[in-house]
Protein backbone atom coordinates (compact mmCIF):
# COMPACT_ATOMS: atom_id res chain seq x y z
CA UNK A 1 4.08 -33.23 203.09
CA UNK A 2 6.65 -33.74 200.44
CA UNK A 3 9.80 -32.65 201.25
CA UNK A 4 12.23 -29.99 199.32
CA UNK A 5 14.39 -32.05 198.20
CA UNK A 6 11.20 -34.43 196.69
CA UNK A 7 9.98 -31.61 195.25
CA UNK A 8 13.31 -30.55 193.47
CA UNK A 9 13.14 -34.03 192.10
CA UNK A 10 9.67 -33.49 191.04
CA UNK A 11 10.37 -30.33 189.38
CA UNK A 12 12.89 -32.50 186.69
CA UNK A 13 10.05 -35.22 185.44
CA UNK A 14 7.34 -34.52 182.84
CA UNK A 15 4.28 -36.55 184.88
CA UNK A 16 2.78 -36.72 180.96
CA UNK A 17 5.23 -38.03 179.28
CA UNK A 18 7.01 -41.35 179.01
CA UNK A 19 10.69 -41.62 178.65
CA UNK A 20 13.23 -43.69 176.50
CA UNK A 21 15.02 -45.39 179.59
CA UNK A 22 18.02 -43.94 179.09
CA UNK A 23 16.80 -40.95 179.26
CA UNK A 24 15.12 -42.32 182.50
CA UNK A 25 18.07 -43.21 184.09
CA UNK A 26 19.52 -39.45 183.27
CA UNK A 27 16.57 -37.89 184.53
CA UNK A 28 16.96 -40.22 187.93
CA UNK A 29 21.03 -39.14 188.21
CA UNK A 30 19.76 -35.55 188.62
CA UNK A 31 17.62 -36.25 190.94
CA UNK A 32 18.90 -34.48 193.98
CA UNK A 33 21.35 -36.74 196.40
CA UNK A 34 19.83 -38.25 199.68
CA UNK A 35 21.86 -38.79 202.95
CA UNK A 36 22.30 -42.41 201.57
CA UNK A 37 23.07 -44.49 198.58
CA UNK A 38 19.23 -45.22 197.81
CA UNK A 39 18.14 -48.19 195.53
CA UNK A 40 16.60 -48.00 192.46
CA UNK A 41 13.79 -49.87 191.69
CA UNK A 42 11.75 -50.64 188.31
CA UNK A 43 8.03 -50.90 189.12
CA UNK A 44 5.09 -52.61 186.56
CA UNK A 45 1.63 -52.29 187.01
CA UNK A 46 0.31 -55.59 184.89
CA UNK A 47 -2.96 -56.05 182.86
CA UNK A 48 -3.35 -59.46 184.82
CA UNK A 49 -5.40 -61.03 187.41
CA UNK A 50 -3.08 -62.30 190.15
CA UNK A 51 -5.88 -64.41 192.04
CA UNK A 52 -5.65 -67.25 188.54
CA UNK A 53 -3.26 -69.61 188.57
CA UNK A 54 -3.47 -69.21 184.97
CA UNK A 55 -2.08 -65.61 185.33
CA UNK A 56 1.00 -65.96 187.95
CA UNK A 57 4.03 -63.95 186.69
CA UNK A 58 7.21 -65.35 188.34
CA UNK A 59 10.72 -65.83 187.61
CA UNK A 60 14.66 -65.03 187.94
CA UNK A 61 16.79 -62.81 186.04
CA UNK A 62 20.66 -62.34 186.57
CA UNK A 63 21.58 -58.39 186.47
CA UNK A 64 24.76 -57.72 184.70
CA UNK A 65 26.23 -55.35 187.41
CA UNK A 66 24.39 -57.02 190.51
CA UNK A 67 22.56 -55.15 193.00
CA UNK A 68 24.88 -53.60 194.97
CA UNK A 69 23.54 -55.38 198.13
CA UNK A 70 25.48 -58.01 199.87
CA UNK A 71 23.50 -60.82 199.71
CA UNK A 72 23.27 -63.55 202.96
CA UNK A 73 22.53 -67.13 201.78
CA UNK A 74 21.45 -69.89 203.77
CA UNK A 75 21.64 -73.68 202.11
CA UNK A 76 19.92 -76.12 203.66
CA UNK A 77 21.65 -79.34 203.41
CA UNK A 78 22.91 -82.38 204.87
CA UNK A 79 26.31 -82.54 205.54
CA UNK A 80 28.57 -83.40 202.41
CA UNK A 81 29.79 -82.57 198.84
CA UNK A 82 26.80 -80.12 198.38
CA UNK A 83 27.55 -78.50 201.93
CA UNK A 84 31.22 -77.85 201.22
CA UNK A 85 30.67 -76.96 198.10
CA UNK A 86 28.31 -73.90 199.13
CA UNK A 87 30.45 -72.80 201.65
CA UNK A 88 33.21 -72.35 199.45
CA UNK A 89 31.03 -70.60 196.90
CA UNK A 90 30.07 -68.06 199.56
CA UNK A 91 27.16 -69.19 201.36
CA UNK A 92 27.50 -67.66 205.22
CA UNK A 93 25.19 -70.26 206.84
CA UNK A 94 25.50 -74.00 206.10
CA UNK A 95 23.04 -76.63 207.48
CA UNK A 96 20.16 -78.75 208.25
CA UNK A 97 18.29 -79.60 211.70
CA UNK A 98 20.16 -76.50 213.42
CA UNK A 99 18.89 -74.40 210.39
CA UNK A 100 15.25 -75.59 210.66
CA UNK A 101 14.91 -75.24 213.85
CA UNK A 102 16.73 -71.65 214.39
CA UNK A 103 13.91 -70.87 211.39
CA UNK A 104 10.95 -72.31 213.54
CA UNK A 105 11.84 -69.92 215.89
CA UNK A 106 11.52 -67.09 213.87
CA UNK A 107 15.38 -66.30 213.29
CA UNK A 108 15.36 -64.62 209.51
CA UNK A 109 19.01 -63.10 209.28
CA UNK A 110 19.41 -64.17 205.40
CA UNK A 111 18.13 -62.83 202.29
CA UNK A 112 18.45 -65.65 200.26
CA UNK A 113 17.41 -69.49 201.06
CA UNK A 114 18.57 -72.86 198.83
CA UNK A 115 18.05 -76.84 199.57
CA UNK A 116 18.62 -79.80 198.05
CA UNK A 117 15.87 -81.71 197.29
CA UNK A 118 16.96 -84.32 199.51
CA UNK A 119 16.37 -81.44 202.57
CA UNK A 120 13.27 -80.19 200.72
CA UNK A 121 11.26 -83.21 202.43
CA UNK A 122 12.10 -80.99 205.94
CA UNK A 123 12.54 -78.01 204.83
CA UNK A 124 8.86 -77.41 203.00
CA UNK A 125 7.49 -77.83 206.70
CA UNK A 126 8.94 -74.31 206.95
CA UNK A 127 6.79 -73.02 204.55
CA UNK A 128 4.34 -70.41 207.15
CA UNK A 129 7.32 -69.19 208.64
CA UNK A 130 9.17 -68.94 205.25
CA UNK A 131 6.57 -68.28 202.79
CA UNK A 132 5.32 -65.00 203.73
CA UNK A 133 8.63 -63.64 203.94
CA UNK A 134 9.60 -64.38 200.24
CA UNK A 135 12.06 -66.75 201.73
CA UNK A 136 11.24 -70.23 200.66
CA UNK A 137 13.43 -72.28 198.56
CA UNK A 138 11.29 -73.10 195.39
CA UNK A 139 12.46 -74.72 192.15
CA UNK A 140 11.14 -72.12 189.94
CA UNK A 141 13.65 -69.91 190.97
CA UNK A 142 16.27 -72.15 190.61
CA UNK A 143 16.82 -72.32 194.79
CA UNK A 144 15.96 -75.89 195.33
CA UNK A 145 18.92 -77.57 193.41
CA UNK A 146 21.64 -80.17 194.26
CA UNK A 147 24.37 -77.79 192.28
CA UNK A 148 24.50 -75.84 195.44
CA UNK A 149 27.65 -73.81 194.70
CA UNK A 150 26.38 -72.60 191.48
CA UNK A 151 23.19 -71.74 192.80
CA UNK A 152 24.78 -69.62 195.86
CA UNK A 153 27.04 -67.63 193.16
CA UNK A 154 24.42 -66.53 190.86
CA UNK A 155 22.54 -64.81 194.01
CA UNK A 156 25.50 -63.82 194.89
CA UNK A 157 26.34 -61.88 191.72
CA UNK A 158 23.31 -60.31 191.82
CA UNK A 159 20.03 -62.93 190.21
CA UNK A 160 17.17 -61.29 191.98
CA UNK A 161 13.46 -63.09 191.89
CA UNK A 162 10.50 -60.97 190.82
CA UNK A 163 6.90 -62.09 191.26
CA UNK A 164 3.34 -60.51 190.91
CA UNK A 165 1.93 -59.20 194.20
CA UNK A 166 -1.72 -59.34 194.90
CA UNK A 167 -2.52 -55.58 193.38
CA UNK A 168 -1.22 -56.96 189.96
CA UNK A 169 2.50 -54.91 190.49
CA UNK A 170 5.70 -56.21 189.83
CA UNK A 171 8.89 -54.39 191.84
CA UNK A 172 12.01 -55.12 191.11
CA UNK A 173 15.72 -53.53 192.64
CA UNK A 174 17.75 -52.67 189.88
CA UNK A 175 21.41 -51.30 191.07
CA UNK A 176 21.87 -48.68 193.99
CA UNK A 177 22.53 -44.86 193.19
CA UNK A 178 25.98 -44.94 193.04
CA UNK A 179 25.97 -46.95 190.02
CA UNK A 180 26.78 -45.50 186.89
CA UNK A 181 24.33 -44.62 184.69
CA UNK A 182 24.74 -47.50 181.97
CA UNK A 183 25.18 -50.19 184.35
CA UNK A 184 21.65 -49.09 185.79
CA UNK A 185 20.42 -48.98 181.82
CA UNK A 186 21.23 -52.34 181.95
CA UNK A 187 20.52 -53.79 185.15
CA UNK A 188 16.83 -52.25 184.13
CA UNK A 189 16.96 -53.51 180.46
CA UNK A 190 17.66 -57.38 181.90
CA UNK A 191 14.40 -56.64 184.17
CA UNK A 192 11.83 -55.54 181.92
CA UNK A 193 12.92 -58.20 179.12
CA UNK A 194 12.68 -60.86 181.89
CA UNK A 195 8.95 -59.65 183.09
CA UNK A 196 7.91 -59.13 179.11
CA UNK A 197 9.15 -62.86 178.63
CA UNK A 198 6.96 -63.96 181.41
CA UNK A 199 4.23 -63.09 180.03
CA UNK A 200 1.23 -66.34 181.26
CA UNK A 201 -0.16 -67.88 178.83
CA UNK A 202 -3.92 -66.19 180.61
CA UNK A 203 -2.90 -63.08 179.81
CA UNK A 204 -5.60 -61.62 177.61
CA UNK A 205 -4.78 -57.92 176.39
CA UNK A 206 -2.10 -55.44 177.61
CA UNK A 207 -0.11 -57.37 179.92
CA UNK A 208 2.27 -54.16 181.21
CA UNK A 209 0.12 -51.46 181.72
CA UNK A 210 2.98 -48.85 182.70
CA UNK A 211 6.13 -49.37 184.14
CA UNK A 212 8.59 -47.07 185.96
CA UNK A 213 11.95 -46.27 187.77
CA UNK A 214 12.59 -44.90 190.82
CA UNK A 215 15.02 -44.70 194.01
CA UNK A 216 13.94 -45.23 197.31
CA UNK A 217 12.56 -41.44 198.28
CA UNK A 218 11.86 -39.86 194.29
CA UNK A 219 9.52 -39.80 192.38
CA UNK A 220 8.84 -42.08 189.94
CA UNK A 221 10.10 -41.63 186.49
CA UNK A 222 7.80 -43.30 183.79
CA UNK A 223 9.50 -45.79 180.78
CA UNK A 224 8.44 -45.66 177.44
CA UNK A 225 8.54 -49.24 176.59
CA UNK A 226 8.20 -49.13 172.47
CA UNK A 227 11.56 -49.91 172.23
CA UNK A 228 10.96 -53.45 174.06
CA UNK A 229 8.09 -53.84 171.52
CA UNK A 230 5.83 -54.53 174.25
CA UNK A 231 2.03 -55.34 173.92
């Protein structure tokens, strides 16, 4: 059952309609308050086919007010320039063998992984532990790289990784509720360029078949996307 305070919410959004998204965002900051600072998230639903490899939809995109999360980097690396250079920039855990290990045995208390791609050659054996857990250090995403300090401050400031799922749905956090409204305009404005850009060369059609913000416990708040020109 929905509870009051959902229902409130739902009470504020025209389900038929599709909304400018600044006007999204305003119609999200009335949404009534939870007990705690909830995250907002833009969601797409893509006109794509997820199972060929001519379809994947994958990439990076730096928000301009972060995420409001504090992000926990691990770099794995061998001890040197690139390891003292990533703990200065931020990164709480620093290593190699001790690192691989503690992730062979299941310890997962980062959110963010880099390696050089000197450690890649060790580090890519983690890939069943890491890989299901959207943890592995890939260079698409810019987190296999031997500029370890600039990688660890971009996640840091708030780059944040987006990639298709197997239902053809892209979901993306955006800010947290306490944001002001323009920094979540855009935080979600740097999103949905970023997906529209990654558009796979398969893609036959309407690639973004709706897309829409929400926090953690509303209701979703659909984005008219003509002013992105999409499709």
């Amino acid at each position: 059952m929905p509870s009051k305070r959902f229902k409130k919410a739902l009470a504020l959004v025209d389900s038929t309609k599709a909304y400018p998204l600044a006007t999204a965002v305003e119609v999200l900051t009335k949404f009534p308050k939870a007990k705690f600072n909830e995250t907002v998230d833009v969601a797409f639903r893509l006109g794509v086919d997820p199972r060929q490899s001519d379809q994947m939809v994958r990439g990076t995109v730096p928000l301009p007010h972060g995420t409001g999360k504090v992000i926990r980097v691990l770099v794995f690396t061998k001890p040197g320039a690139q390891a003292d250079a990533a703990r200065a920039a931020g990164a709480e855990n620093v290593g190699f063998e001790e690192f691989i290990k503690k992730c062979q045995e299941g310890w997962a208390d980062f959110d963010i992984a880099i390696a050089t791609p000197e450690a890649m050659t060790e580090v890519r054996k983690l890939g069943k532990v890491l890989g299901p857990r959207g943890l592995m250090p890939n260079p698409k995403t810019g987190t296999v790289t031997d500029d370890t300090a600039r990688a660890v401050r971009e996640v840091k400031a708030g780059r944040v990784e987006f990639k298709i799922d197997k239902a053809g749905n892209v979901h993306v956090a955006v800010g947290k509720a306490n944001f002001a409204a323009a920094s979540i305009v855009e935080n979600a404005r740097a999103v949905i360029e970023a997906v529209m850009k990654s558009r796979p060369s398969g893609a036959k059609g309407i690639f973004i078949r709706s897309c829409t913000l929400s926090l953690t416990m509303s209701p979703a708040v659909r984005i008219d996307l003509k002013e992105f020109g999409a499709n």
